[in-house]
Protein backbone atom coordinates (compact mmCIF):
# COMPACT_ATOMS: atom_id res chain seq x y z
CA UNK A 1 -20.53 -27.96 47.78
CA UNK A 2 -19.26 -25.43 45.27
CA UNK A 3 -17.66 -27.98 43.21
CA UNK A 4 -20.85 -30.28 43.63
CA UNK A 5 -22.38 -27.13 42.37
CA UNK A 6 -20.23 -26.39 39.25
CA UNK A 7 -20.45 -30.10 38.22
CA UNK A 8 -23.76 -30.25 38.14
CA UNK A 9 -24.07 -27.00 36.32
CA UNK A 10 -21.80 -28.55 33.49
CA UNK A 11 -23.64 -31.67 33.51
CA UNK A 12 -26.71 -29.76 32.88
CA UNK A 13 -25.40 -27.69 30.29
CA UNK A 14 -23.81 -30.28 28.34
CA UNK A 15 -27.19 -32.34 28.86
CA UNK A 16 -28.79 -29.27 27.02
CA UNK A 17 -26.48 -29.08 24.13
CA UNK A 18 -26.95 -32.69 23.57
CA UNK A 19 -30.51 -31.92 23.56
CA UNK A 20 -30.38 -29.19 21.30
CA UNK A 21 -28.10 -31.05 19.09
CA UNK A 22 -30.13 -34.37 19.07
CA UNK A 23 -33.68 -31.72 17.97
CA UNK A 24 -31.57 -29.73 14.81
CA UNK A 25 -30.49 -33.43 13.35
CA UNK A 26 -34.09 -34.40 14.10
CA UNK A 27 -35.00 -31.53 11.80
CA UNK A 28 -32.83 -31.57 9.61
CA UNK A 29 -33.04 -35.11 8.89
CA UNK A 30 -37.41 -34.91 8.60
CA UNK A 31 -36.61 -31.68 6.27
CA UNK A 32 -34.84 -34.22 3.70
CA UNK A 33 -37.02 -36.80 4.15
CA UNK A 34 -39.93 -34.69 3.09
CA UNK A 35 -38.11 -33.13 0.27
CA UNK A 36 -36.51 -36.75 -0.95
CA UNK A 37 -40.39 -37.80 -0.43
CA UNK A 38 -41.75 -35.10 -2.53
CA UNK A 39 -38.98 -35.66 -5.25
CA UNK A 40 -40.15 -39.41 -4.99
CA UNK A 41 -43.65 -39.01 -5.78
CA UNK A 42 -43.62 -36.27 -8.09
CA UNK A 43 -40.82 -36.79 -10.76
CA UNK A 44 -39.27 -40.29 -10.20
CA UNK A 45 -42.29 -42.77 -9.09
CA UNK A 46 -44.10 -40.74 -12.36
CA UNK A 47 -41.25 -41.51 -14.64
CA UNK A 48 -40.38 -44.95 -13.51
CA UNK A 49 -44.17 -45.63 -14.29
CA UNK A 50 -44.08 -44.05 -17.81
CA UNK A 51 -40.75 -45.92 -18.69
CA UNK A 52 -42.40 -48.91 -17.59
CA UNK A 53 -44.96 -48.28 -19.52
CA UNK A 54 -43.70 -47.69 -22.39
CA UNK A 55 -41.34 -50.31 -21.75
CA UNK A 56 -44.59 -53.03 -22.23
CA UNK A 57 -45.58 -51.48 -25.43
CA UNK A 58 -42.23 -50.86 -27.19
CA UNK A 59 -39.57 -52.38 -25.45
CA UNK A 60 -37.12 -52.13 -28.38
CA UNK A 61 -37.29 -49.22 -28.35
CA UNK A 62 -37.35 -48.51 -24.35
CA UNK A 63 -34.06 -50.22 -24.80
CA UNK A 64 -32.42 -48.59 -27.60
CA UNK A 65 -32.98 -44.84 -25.60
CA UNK A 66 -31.80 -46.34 -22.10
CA UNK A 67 -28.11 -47.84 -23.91
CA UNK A 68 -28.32 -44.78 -26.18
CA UNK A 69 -28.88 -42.34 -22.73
CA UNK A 70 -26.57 -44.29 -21.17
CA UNK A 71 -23.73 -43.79 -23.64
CA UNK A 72 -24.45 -40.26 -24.39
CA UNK A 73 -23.97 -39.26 -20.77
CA UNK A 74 -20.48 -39.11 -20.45
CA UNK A 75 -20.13 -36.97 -24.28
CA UNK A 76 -22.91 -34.83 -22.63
CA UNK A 77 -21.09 -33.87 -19.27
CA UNK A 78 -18.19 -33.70 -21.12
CA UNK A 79 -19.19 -31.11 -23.28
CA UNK A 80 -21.30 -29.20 -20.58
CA UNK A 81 -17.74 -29.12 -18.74
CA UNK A 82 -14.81 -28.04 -21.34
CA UNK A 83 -18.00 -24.94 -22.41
CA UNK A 84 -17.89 -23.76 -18.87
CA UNK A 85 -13.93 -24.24 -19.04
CA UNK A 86 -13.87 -22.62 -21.73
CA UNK A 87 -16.37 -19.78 -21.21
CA UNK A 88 -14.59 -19.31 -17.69
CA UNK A 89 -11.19 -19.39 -19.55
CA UNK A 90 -12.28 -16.67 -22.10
CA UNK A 91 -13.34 -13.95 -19.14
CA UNK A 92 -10.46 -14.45 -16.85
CA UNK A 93 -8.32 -14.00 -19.97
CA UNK A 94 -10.13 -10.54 -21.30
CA UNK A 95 -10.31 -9.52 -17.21
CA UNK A 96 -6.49 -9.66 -17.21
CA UNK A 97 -5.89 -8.22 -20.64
CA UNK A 98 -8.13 -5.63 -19.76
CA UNK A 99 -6.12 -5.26 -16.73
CA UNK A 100 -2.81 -5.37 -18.32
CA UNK A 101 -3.88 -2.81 -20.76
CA UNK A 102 -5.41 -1.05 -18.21
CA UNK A 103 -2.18 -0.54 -16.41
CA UNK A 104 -0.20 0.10 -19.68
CA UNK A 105 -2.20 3.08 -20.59
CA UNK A 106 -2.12 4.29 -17.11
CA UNK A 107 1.63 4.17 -17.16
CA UNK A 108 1.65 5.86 -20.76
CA UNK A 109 -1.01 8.40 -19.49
CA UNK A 110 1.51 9.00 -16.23
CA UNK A 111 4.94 9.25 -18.34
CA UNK A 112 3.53 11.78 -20.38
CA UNK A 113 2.32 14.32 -17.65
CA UNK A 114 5.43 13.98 -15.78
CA UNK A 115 7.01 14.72 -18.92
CA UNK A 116 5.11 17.79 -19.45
CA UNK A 117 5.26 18.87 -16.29
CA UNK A 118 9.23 18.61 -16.24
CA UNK A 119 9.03 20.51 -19.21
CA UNK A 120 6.36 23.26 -17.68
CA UNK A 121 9.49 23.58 -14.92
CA UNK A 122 12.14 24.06 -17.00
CA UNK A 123 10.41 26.59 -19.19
CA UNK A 124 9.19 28.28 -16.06
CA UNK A 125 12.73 28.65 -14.82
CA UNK A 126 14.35 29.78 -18.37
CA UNK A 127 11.28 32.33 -18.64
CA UNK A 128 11.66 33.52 -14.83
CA UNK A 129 15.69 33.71 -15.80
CA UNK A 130 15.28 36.00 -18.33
CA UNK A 131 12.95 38.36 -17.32
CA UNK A 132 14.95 38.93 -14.15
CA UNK A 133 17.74 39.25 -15.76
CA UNK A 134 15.93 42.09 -18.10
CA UNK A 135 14.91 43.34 -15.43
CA UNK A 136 17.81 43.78 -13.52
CA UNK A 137 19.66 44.97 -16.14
CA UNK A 138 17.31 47.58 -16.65
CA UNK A 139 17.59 48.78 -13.50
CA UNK A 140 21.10 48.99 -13.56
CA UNK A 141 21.26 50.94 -16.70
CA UNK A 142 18.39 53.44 -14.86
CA UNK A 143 20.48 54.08 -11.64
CA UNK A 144 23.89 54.30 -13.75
CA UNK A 145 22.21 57.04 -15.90
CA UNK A 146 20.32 58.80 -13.11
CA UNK A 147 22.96 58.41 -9.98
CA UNK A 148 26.41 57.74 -12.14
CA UNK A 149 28.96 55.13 -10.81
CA UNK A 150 26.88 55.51 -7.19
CA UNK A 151 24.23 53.76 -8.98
CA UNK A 152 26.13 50.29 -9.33
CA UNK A 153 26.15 50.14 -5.93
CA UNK A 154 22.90 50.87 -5.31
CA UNK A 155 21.84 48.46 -7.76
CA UNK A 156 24.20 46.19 -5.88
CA UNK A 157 22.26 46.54 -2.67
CA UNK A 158 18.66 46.26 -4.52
CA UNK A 159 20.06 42.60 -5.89
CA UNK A 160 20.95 41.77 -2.68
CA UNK A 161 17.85 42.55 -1.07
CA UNK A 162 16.20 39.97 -3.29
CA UNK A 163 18.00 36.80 -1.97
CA UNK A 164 19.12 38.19 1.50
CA UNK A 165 16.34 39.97 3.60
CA UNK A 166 17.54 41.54 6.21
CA UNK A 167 17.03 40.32 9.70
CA UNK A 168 14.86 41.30 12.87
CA UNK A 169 18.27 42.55 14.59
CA UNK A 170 19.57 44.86 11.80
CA UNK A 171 16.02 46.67 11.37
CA UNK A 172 16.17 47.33 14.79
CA UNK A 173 19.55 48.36 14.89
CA UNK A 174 18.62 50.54 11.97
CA UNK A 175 15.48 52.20 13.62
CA UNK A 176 17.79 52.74 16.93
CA UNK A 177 19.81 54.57 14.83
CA UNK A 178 16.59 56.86 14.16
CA UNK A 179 17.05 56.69 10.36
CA UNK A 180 14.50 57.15 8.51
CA UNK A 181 14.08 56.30 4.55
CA UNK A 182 12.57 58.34 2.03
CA UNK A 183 11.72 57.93 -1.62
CA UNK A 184 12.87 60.80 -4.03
CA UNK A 185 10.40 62.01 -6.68
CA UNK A 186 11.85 61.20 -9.81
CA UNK A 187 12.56 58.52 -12.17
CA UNK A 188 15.87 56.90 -9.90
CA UNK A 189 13.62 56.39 -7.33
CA UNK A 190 16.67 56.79 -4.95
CA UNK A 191 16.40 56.03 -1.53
CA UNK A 192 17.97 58.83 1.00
CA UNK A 193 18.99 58.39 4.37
CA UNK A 194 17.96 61.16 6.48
CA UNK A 195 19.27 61.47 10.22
CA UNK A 196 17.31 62.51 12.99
CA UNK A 197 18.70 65.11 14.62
CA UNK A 198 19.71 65.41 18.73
CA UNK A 199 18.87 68.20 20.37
CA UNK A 200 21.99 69.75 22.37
CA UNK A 201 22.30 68.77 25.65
CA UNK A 202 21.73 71.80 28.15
């Protein structure tokens, strides 16, 4: 029964399709009709009847267009095709050479700022150099005139500071050491290391 069921449910369906099919050409094929109809009666019936026409009262003349149409149909298309050819040909071409230049002055545009900005770098660094190394020595000239030879290493230490920091486990060494830094008044700045002291044991 189920497949008695099923089969008939296809049956039906595909009966409906049909239907549905056989209506949309039925339209589609009255739509045409009308419009072929309506081209009929209003611009060829109207024309045949003027060329014939015409045709009674001058037929030289009748004849001389029709051969003369007739021959100049073939020129006419012709042209009407290589203009859009060559109308079509002329914007793809200026599309791609706009492209192309486009791109070039992009490229241009791109070489130059990475130039520049290559250059910004290296200027950076050579300005950064020296005025470090002004600075540096500057400070080692102050500490050498303030401290004496203790200075260098001072100065030594300072430098050192700058590109190795010292860790987590050192400062804490250093603060279980109770040590305490402080700054001198004065123009050497010097840093002293003063040492809590332990009470004696009772």
């Amino acid at each position: 029964m189920i497949n008695g069921v099923n089969v008939n449910t296809d049956q039906t369906t595909t009966e409906g399709m049909e239907e549905s099919l056989s209506s949309y050409f039925q339209r589609s094929t009255t739509i045409v009709r009308q419009y072929a109809d309506m081209i009929e009666q209003d611009y060829a019936q109207p024309i045949l009847n003027y060329a014939s026409l015409k045709f009674k009262e001058k037929p030289i003349t009748v004849i001389f267009l029709s051969v003369f149409a007739s021959l100049s149909a073939l020129p006419l298309l012709s042209f009407v095709g290589l203009t859009v050819f060559i109308f079509s040909s002329i914007v793809f071409l200026a599309l791609i050479s706009a492209a192309i230049a486009f791109i070039t002055v992009e490229a241009v545009l791109v070489a130059c700022l990475v130039f520049m900005l290559w250059s910004v770098f290296i200027a950076a660094s050579f300005i950064t150099t020296i005025v470090v190394f002004v600075y540096w020595t500057t400070r080692l000239g102050v500490l050498v005139t303030y401290e004496g030879p203790s200075g260098v290493t001072d100065w030594a230490y300072e430098t050192r500071q700058h590109f190795f920091h010292p860790n987590r486990r050192e400062a804490t060494e250093e603060s279980d050491e109770s040590a305490v830094l402080v700054e001198q008044d004065g123009p050497s700045s010097k840093k002293i290391k003063v040492e809590e002291e332990t009470p004696p044991n009772t």
